[in-house]
C-alpha atoms as a PDB file:
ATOM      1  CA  UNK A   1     165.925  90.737 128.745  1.00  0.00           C
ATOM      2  CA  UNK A   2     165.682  90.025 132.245  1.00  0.00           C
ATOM      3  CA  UNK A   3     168.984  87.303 132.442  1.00  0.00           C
ATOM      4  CA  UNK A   4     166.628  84.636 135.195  1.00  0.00           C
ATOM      5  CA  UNK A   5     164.526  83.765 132.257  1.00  0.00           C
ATOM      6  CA  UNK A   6     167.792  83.759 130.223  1.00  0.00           C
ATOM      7  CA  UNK A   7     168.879  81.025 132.638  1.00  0.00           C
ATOM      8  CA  UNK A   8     165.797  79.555 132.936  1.00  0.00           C
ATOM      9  CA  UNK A   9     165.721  78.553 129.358  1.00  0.00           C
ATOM     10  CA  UNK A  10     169.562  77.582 129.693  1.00  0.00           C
ATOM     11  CA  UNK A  11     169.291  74.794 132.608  1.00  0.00           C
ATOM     12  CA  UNK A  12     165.883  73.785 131.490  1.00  0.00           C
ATOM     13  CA  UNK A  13     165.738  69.782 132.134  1.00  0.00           C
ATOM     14  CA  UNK A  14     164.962  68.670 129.788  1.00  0.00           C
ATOM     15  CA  UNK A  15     166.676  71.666 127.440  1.00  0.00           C
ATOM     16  CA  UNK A  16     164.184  72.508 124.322  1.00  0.00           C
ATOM     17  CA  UNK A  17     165.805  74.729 121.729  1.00  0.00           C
ATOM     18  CA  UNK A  18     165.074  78.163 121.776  1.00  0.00           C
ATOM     19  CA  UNK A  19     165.393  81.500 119.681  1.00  0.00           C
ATOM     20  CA  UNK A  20     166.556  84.655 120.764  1.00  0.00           C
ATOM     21  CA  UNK A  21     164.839  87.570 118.468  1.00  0.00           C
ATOM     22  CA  UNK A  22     166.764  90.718 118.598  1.00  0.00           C
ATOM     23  CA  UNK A  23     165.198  94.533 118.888  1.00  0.00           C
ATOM     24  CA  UNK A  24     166.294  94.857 115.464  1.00  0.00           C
ATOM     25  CA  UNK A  25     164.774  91.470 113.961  1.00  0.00           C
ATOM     26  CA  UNK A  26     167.346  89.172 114.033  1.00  0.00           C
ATOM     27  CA  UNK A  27     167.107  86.002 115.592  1.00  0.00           C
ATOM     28  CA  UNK A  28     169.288  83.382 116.978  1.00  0.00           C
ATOM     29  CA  UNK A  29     168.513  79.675 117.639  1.00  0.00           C
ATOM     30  CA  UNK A  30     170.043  77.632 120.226  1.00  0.00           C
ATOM     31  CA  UNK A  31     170.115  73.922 119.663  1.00  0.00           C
ATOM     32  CA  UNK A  32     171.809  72.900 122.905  1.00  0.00           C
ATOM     33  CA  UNK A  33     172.684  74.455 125.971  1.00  0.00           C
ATOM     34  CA  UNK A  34     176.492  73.990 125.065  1.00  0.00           C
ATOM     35  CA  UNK A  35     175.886  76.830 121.931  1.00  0.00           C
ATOM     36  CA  UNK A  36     174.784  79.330 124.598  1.00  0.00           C
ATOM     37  CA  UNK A  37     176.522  81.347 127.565  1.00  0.00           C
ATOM     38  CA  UNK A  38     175.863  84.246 129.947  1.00  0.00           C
ATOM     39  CA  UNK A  39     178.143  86.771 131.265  1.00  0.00           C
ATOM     40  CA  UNK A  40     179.290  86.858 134.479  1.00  0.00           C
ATOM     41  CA  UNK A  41     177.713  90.173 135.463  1.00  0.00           C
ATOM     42  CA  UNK A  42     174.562  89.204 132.576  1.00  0.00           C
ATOM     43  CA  UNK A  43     175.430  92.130 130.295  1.00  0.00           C
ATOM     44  CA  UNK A  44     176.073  89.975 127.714  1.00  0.00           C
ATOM     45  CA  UNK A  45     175.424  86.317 126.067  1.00  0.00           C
ATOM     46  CA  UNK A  46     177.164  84.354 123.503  1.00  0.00           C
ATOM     47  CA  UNK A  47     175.662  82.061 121.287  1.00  0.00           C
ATOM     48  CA  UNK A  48     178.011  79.722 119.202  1.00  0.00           C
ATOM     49  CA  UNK A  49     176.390  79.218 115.996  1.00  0.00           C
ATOM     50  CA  UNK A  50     176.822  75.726 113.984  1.00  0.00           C
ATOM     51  CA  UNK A  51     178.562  77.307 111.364  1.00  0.00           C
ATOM     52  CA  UNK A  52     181.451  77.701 113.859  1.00  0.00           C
ATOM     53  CA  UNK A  53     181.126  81.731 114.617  1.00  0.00           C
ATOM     54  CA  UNK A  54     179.903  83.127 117.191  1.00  0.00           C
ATOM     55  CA  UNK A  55     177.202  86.253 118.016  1.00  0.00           C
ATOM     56  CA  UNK A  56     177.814  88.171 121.281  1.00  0.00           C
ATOM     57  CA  UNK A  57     174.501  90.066 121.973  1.00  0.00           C
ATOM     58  CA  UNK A  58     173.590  92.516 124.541  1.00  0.00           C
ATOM     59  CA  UNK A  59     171.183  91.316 126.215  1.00  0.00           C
ATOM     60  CA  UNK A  60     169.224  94.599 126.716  1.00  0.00           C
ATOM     61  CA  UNK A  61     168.784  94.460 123.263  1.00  0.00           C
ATOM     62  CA  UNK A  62     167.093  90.933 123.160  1.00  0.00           C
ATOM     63  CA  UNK A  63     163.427  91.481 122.618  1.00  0.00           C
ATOM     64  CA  UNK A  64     162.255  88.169 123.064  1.00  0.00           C
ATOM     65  CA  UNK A  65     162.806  84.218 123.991  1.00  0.00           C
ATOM     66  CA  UNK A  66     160.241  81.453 122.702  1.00  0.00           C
ATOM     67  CA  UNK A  67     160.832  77.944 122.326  1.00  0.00           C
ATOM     68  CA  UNK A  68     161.908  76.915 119.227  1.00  0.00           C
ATOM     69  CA  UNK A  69     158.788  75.758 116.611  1.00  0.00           C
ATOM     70  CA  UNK A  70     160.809  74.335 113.828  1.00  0.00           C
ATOM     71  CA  UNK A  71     159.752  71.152 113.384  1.00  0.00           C
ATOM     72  CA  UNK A  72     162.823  68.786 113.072  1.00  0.00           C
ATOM     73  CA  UNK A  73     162.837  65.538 110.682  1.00  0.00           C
ATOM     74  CA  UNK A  74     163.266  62.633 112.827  1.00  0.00           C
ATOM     75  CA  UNK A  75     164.923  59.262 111.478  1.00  0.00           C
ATOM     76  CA  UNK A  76     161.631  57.408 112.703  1.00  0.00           C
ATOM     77  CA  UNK A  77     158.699  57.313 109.935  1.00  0.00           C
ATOM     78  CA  UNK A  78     155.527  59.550 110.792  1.00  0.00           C
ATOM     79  CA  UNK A  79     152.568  57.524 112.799  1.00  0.00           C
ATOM     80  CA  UNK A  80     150.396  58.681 109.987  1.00  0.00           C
ATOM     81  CA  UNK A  81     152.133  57.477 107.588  1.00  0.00           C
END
């Protein structure tokens, strides 16, 4: 994974969430730009996950980044509703 897009997804203003899906299948959600960091020579990136671990990935072997889907329940009531 080229690490500009990497960062481009980082220091998005505003930041959207995004998941990280792995060569192998796995994937990796980032809430917040605070759960995510880059190497200093972009080999690598860590992503803190909310259950307090962390993954650190190669970033060669990330296949792909997409904004994260997941729709999120908000506190406010639906306008349909």
């Amino acid at each position: 994974m080229n690490h500009d897009i990497l960062r481009e997804f980082r220091d998005a203003i505003p930041f959207t969430p995004f998941v990280l899906r792995m060569t192998d299948g796995r994937t990796f959600r980032v809430p917040h730009r605070d759960f995510f960091s880059i190497s200093p020579i972009s080999r690598t990136v860590v992503v803190h996950l909310q259950t307090g671990g962390l993954s650190v990935l190669n970033t060669m072997l990330i296949a792909e980044i997409e904004p994260d889907k997941v729709q999120h329940p908000t506190s406010s009531p639906s306008a349909d509703a």
